[in-house]
Protein backbone atom coordinates (compact mmCIF):
# COMPACT_ATOMS: atom_id res chain seq x y z
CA UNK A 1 72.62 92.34 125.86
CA UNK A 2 73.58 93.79 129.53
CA UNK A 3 73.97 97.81 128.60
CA UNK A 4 75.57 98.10 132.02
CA UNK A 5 78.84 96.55 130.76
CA UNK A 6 78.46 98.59 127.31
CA UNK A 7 78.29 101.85 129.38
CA UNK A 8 81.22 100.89 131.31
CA UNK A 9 83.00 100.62 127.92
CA UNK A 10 81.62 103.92 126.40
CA UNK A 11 82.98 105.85 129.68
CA UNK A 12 86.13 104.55 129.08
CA UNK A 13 85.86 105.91 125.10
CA UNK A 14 84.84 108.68 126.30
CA UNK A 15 87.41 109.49 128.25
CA UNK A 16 89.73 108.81 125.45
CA UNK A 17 87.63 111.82 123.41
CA UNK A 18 88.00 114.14 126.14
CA UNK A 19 92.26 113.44 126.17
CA UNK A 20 92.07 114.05 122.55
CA UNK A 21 90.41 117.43 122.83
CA UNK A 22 92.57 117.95 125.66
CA UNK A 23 94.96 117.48 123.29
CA UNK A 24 94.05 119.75 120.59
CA UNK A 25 93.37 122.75 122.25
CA UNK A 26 96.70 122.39 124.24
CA UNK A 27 98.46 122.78 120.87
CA UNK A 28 95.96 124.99 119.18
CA UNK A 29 96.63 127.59 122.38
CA UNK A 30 99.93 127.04 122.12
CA UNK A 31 100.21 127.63 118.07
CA UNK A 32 97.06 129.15 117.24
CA UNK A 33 98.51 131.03 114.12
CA UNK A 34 99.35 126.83 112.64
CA UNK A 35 96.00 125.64 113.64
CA UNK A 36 93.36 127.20 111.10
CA UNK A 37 90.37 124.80 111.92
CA UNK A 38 87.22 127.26 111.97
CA UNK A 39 83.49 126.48 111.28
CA UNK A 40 82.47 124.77 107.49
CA UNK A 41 86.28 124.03 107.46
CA UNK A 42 85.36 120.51 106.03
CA UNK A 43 89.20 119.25 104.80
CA UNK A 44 89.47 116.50 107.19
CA UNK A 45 85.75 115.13 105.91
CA UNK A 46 87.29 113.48 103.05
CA UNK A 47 90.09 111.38 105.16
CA UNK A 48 89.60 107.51 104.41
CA UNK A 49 90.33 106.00 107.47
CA UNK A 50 88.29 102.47 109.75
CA UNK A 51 87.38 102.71 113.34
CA UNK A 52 88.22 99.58 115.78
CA UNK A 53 84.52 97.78 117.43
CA UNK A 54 84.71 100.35 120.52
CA UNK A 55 84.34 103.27 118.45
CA UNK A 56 81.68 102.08 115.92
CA UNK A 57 79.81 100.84 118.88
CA UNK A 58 79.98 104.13 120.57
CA UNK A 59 79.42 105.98 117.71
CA UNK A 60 76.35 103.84 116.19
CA UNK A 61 74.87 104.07 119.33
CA UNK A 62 74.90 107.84 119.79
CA UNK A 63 73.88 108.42 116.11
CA UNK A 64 70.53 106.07 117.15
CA UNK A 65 70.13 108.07 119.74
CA UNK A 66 70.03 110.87 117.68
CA UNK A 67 66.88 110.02 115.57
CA UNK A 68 65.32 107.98 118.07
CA UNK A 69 66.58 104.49 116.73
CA UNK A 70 65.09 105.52 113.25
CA UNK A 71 67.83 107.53 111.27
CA UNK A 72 66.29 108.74 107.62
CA UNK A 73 66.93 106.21 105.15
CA UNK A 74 68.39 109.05 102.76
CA UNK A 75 71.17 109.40 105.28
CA UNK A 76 71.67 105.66 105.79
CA UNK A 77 71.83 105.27 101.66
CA UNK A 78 74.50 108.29 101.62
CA UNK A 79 76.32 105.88 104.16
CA UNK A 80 75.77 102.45 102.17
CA UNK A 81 76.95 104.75 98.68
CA UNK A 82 80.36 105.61 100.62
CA UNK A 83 80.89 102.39 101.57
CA UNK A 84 80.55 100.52 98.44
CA UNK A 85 82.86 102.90 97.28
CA UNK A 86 85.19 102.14 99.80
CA UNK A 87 84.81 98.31 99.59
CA UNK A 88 86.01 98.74 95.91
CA UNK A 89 89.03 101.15 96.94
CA UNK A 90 90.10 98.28 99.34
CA UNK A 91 89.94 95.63 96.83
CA UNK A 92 91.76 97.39 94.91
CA UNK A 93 94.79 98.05 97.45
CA UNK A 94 94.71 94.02 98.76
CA UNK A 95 95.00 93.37 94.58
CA UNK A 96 98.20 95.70 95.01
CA UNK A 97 99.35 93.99 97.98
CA UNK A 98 98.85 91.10 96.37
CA UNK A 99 101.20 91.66 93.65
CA UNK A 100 104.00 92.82 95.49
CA UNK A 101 103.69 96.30 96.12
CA UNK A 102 104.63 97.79 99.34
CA UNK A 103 102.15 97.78 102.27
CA UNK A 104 103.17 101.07 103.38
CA UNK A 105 103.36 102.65 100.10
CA UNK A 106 99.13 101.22 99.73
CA UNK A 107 98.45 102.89 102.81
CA UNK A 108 99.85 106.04 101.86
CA UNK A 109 98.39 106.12 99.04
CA UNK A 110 94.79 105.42 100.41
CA UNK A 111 95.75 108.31 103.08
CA UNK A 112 95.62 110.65 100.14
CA UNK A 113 92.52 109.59 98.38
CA UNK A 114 89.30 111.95 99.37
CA UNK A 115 85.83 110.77 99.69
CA UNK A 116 83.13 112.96 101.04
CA UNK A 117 82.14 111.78 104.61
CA UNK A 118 78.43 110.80 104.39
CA UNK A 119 77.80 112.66 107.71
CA UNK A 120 79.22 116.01 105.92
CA UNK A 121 76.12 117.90 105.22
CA UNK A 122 74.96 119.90 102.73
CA UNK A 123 75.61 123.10 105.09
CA UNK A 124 79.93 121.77 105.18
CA UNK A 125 79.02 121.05 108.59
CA UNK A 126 79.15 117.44 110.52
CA UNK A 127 75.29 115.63 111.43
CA UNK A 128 77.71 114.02 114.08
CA UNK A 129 80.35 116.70 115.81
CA UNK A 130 79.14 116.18 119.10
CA UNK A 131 80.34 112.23 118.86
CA UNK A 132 82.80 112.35 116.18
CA UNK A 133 85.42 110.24 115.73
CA UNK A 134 88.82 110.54 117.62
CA UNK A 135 90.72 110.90 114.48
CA UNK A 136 88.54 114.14 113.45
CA UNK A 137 89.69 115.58 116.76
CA UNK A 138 92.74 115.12 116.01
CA UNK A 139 92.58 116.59 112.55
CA UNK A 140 94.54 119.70 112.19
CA UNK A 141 97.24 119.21 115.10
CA UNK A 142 100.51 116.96 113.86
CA UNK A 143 100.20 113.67 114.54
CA UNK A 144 102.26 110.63 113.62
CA UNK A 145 101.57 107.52 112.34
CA UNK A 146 104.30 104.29 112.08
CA UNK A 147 106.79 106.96 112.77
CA UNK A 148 105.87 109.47 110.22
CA UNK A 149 104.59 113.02 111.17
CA UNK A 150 101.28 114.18 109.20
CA UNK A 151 99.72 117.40 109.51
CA UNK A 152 96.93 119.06 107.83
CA UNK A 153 97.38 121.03 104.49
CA UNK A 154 96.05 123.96 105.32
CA UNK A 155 97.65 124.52 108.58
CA UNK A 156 100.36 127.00 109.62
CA UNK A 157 102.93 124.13 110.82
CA UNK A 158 106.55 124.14 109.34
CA UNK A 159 107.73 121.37 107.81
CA UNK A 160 111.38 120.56 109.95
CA UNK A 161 109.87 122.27 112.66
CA UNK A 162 109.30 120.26 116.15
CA UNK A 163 105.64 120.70 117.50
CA UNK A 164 103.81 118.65 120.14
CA UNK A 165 102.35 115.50 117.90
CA UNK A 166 99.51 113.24 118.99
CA UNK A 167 100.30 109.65 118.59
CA UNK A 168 97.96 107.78 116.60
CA UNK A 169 99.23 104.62 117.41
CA UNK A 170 99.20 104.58 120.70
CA UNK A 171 95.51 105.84 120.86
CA UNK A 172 94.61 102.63 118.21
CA UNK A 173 95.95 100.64 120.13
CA UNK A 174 93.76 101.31 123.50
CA UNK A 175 91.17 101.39 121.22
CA UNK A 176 92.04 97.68 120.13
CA UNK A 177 92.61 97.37 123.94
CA UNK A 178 89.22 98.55 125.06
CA UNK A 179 87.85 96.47 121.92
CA UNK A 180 89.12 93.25 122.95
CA UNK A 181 88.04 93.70 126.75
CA UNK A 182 84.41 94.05 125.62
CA UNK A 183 84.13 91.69 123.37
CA UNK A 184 85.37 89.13 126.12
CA UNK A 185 83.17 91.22 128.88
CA UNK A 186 79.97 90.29 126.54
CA UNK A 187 81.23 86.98 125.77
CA UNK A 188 81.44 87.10 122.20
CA UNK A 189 81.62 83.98 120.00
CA UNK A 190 83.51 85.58 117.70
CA UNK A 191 87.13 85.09 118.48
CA UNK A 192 88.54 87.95 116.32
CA UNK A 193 85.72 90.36 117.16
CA UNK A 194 87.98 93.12 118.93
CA UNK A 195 90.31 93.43 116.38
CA UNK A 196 87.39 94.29 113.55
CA UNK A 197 87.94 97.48 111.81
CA UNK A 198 85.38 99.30 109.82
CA UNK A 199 84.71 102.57 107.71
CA UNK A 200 82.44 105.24 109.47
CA UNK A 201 79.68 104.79 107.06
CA UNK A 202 79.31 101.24 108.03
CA UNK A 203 79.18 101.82 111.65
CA UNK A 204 76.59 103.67 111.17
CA UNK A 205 74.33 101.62 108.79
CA UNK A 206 75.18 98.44 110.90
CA UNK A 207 72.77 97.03 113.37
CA UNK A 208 74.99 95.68 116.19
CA UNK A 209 72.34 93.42 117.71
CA UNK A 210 73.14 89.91 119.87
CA UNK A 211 73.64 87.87 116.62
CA UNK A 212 75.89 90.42 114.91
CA UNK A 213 77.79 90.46 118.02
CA UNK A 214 77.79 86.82 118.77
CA UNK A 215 75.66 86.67 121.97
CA UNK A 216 73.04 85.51 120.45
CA UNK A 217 71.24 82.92 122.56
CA UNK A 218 70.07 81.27 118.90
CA UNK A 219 73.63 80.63 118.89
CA UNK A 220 74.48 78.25 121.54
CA UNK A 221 74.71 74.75 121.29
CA UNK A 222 71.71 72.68 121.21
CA UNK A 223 71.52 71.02 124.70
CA UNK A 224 71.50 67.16 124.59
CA UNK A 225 68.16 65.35 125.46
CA UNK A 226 68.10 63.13 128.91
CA UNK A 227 65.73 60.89 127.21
């Protein structure tokens, strides 16, 4: 694996966490009687939502970091218990899907639905602030999403009332950007490997080594014989 290009990646992420904390406490100055996020505020720790393959990298890498490569197993089964549960929420919604019902109306629904992030701990406070996701930056600001506005539910912001919004989608989709450019930079064998989306707790309990990643040298063709 050749870090160097990884790190190049990561610096780019990063820079994409620093706009969205840019971001927040631009409106938070600006409206600081709407936004009430304050320590062991955990509301936005129950938010189902995936990350794209630049931000699980990232993110599985820093939490490594963190325990030197050998998180505790008891947080690693909190993550594997979330995302079982998860798995079984999704199969549910493609089930829906399935049968007709509305895509949008699915994902609304599943935007509603609180499970306890596995990196909430038992203090209400996050194992992983320092690298969090983008989308818990974001939490507690309006943002929008396919058009529609979304802000937290225990904020101070007025419904009909126009406030600077984040825009989700355009932040997804550099993050799909920056996905597909390293998965081509590392020379993936997996065609579709930028475009993977996964749950927090699985980032974290995955081990993104050379085979998972398709850059596996085990994984090249066999090279004909001369004799």
């Amino acid at each position: 694996m050749n870090d160097a290009i990884f790190e190049r990646f990561f610096r780019d992420y990063e820079g994409l966490s620093l706009s969205a904390d840019r971001a927040f406490a631009s409106v938070a100055g600006k409206y600081p009687e709407c936004v009430k996020c304050k320590p062991i505020c955990s509301d936005c720790c129950y938010a189902t939502f995936d990350l794209t393959l630049i931000e699980a990298l990232y993110i599985n890498h820093r939490f490594n970091m963190n325990f030197n490569q050998n998180p505790p197993e008891a947080l690693l089964e909190k993550c594997n218990k979330v995302d079982r549960e998860l798995y079984k929420i999704k199969k549910r919604a493609y089930k829906s899907m399935e049968s007709g019902k509305d895509e949008k109306d699915i994902i609304l629904e599943m935007a509603e639905l609180r499970i306890r992030c596995p990196m909430l701990n038992e203090d209400d406070m996050c194992d992983i602030y320092e690298f969090r996701p983008i989308t818990c930056r974001l939490y507690g600001i309006p943002t929008a999403i396919d058009g529609r506005g979304y802000t937290c539910g225990l904020s101070g912001f007025q419904k009909g009332t126009t406030y600077p919004t984040a825009n989700i989608d355009q932040i997804h989709n550099r993050l799909l950007q920056l996905s597909a450019e390293l998965a081509a930079a590392i020379g993936s064998k997996y065609t579709r490997m930028g475009e993977m989306l996964v749950p927090l707790s699985m980032a974290l309990a995955t081990t993104y080594d050379d085979n998972y990643l398709g850059i596996s040298e085990d994984d090249e063709p066999a090279k004909k014989s001369d004799t």
